[in-house]
N, C-alpha and C. Protein backbone atom coordinates (compact mmCIF):
# COMPACT_ATOMS: atom_id res chain seq x y z
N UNK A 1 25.12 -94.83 -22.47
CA UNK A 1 24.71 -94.51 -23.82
C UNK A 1 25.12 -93.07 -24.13
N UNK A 2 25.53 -92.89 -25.34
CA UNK A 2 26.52 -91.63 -25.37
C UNK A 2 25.32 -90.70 -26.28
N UNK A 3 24.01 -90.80 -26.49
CA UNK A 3 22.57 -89.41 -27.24
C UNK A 3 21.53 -90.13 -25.72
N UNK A 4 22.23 -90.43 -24.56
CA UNK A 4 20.97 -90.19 -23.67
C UNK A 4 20.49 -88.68 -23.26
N UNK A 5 19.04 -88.38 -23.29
CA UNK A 5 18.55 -87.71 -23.13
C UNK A 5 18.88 -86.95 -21.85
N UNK A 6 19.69 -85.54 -21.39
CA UNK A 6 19.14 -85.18 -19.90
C UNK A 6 18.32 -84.83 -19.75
N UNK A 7 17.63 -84.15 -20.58
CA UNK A 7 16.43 -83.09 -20.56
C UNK A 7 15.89 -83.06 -21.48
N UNK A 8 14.33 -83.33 -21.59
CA UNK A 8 13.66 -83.60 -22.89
C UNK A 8 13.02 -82.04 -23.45
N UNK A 9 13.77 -81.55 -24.52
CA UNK A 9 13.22 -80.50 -24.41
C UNK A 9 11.57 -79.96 -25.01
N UNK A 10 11.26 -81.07 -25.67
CA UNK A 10 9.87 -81.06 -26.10
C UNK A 10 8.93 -81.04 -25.21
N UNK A 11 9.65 -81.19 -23.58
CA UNK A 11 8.18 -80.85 -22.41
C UNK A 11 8.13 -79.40 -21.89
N UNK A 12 9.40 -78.89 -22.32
CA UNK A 12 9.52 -77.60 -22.15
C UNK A 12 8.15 -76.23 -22.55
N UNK A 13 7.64 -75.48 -21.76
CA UNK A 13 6.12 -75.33 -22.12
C UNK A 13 6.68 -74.29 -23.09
N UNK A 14 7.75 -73.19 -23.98
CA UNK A 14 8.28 -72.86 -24.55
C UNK A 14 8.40 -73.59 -26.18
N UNK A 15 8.65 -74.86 -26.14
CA UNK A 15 9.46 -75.79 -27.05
C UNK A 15 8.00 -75.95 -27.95
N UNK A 16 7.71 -75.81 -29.32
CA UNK A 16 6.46 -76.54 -29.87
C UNK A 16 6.38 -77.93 -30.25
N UNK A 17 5.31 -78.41 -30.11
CA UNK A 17 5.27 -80.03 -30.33
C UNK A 17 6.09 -80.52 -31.71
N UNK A 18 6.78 -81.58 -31.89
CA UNK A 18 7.55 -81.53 -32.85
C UNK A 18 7.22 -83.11 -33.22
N UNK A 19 7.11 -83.59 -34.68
CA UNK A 19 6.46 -84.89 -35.27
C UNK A 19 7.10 -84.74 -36.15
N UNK A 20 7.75 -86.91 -36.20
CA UNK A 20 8.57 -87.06 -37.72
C UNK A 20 7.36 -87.40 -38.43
N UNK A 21 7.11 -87.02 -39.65
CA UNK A 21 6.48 -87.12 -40.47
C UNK A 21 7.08 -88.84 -41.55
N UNK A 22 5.89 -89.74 -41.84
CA UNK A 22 6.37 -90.72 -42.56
C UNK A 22 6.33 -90.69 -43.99
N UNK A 23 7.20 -91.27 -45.20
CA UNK A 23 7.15 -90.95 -46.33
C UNK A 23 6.01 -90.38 -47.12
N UNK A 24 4.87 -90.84 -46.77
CA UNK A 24 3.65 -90.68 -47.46
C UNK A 24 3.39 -89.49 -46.77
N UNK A 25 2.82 -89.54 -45.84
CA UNK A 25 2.69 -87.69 -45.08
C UNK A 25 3.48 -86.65 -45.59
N UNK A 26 4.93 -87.12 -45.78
CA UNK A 26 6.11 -86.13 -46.57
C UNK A 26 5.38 -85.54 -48.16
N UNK A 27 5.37 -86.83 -48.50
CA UNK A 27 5.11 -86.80 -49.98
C UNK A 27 3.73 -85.73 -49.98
N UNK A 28 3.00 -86.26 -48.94
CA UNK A 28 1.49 -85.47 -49.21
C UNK A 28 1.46 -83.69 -48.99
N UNK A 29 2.62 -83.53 -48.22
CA UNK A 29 2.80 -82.48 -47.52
C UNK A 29 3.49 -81.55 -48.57
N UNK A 30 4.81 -81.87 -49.33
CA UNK A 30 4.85 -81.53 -50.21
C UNK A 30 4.54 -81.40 -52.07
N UNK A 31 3.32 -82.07 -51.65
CA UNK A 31 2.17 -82.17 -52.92
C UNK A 31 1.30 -80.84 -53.02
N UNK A 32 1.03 -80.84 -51.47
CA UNK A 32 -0.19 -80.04 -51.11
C UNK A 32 0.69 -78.51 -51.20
N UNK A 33 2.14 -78.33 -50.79
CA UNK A 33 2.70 -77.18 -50.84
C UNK A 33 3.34 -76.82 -52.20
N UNK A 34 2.95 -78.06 -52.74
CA UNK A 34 4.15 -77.38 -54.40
C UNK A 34 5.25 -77.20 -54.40
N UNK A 35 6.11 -78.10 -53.63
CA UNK A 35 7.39 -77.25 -53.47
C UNK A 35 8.33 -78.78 -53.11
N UNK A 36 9.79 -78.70 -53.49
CA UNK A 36 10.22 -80.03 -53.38
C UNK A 36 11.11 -80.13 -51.76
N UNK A 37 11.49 -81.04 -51.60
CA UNK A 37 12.20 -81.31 -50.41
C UNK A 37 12.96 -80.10 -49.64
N UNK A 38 14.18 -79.60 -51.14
CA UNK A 38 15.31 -78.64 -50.61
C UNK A 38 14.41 -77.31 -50.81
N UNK A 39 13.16 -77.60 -50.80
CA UNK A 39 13.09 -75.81 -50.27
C UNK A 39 12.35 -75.52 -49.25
N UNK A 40 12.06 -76.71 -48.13
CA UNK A 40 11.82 -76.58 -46.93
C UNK A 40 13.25 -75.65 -46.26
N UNK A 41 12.86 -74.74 -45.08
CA UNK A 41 13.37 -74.63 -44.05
C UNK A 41 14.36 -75.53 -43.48
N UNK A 42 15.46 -75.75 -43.01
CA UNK A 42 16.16 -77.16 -42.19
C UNK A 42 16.22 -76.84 -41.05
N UNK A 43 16.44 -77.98 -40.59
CA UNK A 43 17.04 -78.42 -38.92
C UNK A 43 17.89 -79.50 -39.05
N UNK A 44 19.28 -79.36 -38.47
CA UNK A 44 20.36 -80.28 -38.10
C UNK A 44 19.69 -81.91 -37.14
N UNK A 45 20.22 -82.32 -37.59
CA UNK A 45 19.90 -83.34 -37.22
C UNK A 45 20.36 -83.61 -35.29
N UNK A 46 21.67 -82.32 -35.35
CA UNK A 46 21.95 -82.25 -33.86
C UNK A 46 21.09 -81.37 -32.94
N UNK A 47 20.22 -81.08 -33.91
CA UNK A 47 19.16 -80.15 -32.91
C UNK A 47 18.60 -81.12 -31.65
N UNK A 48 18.68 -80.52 -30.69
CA UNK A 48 17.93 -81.11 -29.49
C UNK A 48 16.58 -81.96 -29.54
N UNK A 49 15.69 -80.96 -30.35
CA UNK A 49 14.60 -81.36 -30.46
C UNK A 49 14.47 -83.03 -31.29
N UNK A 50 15.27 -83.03 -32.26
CA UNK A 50 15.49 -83.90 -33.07
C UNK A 50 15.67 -85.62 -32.09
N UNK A 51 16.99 -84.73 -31.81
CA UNK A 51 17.95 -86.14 -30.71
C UNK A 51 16.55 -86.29 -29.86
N UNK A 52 15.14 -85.99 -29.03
CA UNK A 52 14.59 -86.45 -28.46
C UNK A 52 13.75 -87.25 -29.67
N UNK A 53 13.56 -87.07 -30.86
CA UNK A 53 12.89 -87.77 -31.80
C UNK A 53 13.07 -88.68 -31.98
N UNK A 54 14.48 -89.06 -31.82
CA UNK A 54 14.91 -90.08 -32.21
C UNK A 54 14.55 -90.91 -31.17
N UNK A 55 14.83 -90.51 -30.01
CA UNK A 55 14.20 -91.50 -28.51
C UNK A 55 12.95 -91.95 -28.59
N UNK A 56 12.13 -91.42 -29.72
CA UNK A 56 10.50 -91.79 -29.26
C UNK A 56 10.62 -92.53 -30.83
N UNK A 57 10.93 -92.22 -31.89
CA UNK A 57 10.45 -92.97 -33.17
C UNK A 57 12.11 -93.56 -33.57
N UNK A 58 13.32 -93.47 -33.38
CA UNK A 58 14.38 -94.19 -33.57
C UNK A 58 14.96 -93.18 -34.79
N UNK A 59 16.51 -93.78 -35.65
CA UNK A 59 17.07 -93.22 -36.17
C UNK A 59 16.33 -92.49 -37.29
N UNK A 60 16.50 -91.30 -37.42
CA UNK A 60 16.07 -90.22 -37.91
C UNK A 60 17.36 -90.02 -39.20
N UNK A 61 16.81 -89.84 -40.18
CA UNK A 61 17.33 -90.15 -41.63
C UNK A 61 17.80 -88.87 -42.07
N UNK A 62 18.69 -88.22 -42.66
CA UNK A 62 19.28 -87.04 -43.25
C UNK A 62 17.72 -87.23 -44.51
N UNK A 63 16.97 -86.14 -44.75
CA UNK A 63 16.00 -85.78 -45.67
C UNK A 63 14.51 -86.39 -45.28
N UNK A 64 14.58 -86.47 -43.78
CA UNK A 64 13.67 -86.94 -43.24
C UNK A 64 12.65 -85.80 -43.36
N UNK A 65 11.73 -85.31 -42.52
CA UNK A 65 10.36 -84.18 -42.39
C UNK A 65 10.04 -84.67 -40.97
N UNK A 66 10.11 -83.07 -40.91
CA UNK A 66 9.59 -82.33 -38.70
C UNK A 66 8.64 -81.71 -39.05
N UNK A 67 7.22 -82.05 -38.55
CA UNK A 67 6.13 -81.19 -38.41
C UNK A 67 6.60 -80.50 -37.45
N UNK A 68 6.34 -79.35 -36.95
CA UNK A 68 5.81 -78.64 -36.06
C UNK A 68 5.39 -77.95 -35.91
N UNK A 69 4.22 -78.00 -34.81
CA UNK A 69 3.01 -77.18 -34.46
C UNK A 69 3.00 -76.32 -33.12
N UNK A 70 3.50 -74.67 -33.71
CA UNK A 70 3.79 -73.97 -33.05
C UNK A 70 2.32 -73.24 -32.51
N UNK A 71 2.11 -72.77 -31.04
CA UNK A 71 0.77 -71.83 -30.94
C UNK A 71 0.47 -70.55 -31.07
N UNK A 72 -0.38 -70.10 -31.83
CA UNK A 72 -0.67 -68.99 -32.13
C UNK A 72 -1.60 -68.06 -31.34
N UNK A 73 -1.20 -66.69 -30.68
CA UNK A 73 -2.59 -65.60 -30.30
C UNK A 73 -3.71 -66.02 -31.31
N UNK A 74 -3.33 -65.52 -33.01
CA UNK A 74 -4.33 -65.44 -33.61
C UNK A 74 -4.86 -66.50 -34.67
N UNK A 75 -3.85 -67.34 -35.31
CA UNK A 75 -4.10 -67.92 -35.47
C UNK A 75 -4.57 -70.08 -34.94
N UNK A 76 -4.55 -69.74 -33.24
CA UNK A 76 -4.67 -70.72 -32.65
C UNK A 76 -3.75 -71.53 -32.77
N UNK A 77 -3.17 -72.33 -34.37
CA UNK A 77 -1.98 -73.07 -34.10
C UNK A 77 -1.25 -73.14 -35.77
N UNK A 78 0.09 -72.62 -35.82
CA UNK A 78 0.64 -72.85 -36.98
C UNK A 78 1.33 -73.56 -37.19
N UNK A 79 1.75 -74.61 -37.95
CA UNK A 79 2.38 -75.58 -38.44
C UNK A 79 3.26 -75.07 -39.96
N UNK A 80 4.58 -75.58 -39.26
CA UNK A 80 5.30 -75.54 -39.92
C UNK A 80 6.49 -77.21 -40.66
N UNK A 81 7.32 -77.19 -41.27
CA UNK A 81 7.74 -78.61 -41.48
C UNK A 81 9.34 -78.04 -42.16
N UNK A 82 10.28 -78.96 -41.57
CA UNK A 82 12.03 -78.68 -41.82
C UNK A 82 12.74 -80.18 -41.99
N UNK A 83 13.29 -79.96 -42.92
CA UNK A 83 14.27 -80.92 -43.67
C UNK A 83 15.15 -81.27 -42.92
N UNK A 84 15.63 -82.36 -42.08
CA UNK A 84 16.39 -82.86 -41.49
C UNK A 84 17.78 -82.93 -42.30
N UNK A 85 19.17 -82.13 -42.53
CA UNK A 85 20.18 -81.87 -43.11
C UNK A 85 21.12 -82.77 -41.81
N UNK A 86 22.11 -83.06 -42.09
CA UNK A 86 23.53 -83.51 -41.16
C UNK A 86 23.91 -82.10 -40.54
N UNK A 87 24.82 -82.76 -39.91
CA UNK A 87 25.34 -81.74 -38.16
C UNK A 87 24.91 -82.02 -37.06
């Protein structure tokens, strides 16, 4: 298989937990932020992190939504979310 995984980098204790978000979560997410699709942050769809996404929830869509929940000293845990673009 030519996107097998060698190394998953989401176990990496470095890497933050990373979640595809489903249409409705999207939608809710950018309800709650006021803000439309293209003015999220992106991530390539060849990002590493991604290609393991795809291993756990399957093909991952150009304008899809990545939670991720990075850890914080002070604020315990921040969450952030990026637009899945091509590359």
């Amino acid at each position: 298989m030519a996107n097998e995984i060698v190394f998953n980098v989401l176990e990496h204790e470095m890497v933050p937990e990373h979640f595809l978000l489903d249409e409705e979560e999207a939608a809710q997410v950018l309800r709650k932020l006021g803000i439309t699709k293209d003015q999220l942050p992106k991530i390539k769809r060849s990002d590493a992190a991604v290609q393991v996404l795809e291993n756990i929830y399957g093909p991952i869509e150009v304008g899809s939504i990545i939670k991720i929940i990075r850890k914080s000293l002070t604020a315990d845990q921040f969450v952030v979310y990026r637009l899945v673009i091509g590359g």
